[in-house]
Protein backbone atom coordinates (compact mmCIF):
# COMPACT_ATOMS: atom_id res chain seq x y z
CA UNK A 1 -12.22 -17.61 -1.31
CA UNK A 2 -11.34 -15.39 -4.08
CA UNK A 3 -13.81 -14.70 -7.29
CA UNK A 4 -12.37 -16.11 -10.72
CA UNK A 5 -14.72 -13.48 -12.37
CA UNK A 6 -12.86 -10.70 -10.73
CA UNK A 7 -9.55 -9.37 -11.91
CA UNK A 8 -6.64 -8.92 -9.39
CA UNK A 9 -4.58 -5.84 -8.83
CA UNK A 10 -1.49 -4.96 -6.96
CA UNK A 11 -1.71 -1.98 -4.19
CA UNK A 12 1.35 -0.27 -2.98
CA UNK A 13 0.72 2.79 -0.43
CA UNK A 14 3.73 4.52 -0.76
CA UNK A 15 5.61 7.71 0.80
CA UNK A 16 8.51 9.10 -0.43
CA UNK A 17 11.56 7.92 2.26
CA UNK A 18 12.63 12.34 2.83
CA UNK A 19 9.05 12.07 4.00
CA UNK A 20 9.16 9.72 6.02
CA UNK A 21 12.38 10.37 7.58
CA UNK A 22 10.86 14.46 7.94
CA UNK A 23 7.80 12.36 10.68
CA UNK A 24 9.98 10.50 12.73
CA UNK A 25 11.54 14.50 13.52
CA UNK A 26 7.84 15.26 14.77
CA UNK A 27 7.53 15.37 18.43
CA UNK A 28 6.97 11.75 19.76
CA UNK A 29 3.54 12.73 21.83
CA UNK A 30 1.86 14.38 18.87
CA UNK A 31 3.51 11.71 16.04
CA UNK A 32 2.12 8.95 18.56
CA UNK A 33 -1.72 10.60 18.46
CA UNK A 34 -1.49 11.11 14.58
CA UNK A 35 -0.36 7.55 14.31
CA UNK A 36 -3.59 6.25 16.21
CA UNK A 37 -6.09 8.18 14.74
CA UNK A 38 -4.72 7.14 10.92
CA UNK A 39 -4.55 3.51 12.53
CA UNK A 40 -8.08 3.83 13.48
CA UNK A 41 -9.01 5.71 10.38
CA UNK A 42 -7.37 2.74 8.13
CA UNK A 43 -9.52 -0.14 10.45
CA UNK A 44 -12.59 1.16 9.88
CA UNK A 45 -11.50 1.79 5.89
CA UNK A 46 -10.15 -1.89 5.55
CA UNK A 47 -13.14 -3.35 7.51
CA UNK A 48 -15.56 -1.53 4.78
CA UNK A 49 -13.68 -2.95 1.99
CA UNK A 50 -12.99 -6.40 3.63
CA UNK A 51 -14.64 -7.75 0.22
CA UNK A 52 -12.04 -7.04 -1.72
CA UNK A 53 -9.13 -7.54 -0.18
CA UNK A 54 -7.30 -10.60 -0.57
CA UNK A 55 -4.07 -9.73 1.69
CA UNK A 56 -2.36 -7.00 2.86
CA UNK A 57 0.93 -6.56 3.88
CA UNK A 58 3.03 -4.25 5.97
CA UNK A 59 6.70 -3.26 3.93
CA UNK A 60 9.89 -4.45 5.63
CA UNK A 61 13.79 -4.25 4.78
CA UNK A 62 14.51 -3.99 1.42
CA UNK A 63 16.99 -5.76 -0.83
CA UNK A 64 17.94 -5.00 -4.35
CA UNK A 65 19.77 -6.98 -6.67
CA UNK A 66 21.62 -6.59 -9.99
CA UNK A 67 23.89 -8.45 -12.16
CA UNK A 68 26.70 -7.01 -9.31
CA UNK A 69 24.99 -8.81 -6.34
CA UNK A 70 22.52 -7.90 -3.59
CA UNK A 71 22.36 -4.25 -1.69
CA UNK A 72 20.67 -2.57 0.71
CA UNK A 73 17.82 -0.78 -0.63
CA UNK A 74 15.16 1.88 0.12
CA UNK A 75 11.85 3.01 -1.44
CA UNK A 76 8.60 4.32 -0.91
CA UNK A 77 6.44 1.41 -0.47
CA UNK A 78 5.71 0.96 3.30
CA UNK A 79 2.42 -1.25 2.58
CA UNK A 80 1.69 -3.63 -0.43
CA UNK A 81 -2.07 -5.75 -0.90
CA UNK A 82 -3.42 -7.66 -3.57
CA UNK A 83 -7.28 -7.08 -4.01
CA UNK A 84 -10.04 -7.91 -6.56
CA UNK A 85 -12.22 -5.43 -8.45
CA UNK A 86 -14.03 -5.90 -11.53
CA UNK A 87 -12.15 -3.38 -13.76
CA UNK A 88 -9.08 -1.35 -13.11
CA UNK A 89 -11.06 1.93 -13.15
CA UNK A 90 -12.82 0.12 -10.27
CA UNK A 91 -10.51 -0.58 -8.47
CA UNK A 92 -8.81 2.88 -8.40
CA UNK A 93 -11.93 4.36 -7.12
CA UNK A 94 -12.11 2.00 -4.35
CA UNK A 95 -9.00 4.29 -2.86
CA UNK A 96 -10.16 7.69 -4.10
CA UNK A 97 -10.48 8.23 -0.16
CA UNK A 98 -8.12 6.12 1.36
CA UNK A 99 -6.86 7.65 4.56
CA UNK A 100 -3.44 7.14 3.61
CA UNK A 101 -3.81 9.82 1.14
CA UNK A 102 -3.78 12.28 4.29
CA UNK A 103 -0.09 11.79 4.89
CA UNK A 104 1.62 14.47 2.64
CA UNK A 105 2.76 13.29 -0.49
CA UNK A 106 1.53 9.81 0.10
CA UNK A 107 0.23 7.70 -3.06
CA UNK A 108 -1.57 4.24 -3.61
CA UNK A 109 -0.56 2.68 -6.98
CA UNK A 110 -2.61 0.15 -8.47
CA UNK A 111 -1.76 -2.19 -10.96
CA UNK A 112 -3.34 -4.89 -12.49
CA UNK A 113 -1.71 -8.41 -12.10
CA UNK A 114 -2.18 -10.90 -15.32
CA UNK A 115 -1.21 -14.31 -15.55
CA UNK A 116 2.11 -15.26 -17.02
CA UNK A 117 1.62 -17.27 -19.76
CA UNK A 118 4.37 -19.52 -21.33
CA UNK A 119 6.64 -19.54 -18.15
């Protein structure tokens, strides 16, 4: 159950898609042993701050659309979660060591979600 006191903020990892596309070049044995020990790295991270978390999300195909129709899309969001902090500044520091930040030129964005009002 979520806390009404607590404010609610958006969390997209992200990597930029050259990146990305630059890792799945690396040899398959030594990608494969990276990949588990950042897997393992971001259990024991999301266990600790199980609190806060109120889903998390892996990134899948992505569709854009326009006033021309719906394409094909790409960008650098491979995971998305919603948490709760108390302040924004909070919140931040909650992924000051976030072991996605190892991955070179990964980022986390957070922004704050606020009710629409009048919709």
């Amino acid at each position: 159950m979520t806390n009404p006191a607590m404010k609610r903020f958006l969390v997209m990892y992200q990597i930029p898609a050259a990146q990305m596309d630059e890792w799945q070049k690396t040899d398959p044995k030594s990608r494969e042993a990276s990949e588990a020990k950042l897997r393992g790295e971001w259990q024991a991270w999301t266990a600790a701050h199980a609190k806060v978390i109120v889903d998390m999300n892996a990134g899948g195909k992505t569709k854009r659309v326009n006033s021309l129709g719906v394409w094909p899309a790409r960008n650098d969001i491979v995971i998305c979660s919603t948490i709760e902090a108390e302040s924004h500044e909070a919140a931040a520091k909650i992924f000051a060591s976030h072991p996605h930040l190892q991955i070179p030129q990964a980022m986390i964005d957070i922004m704050e979600l606020r009710p629409m009002t009048g919709m």
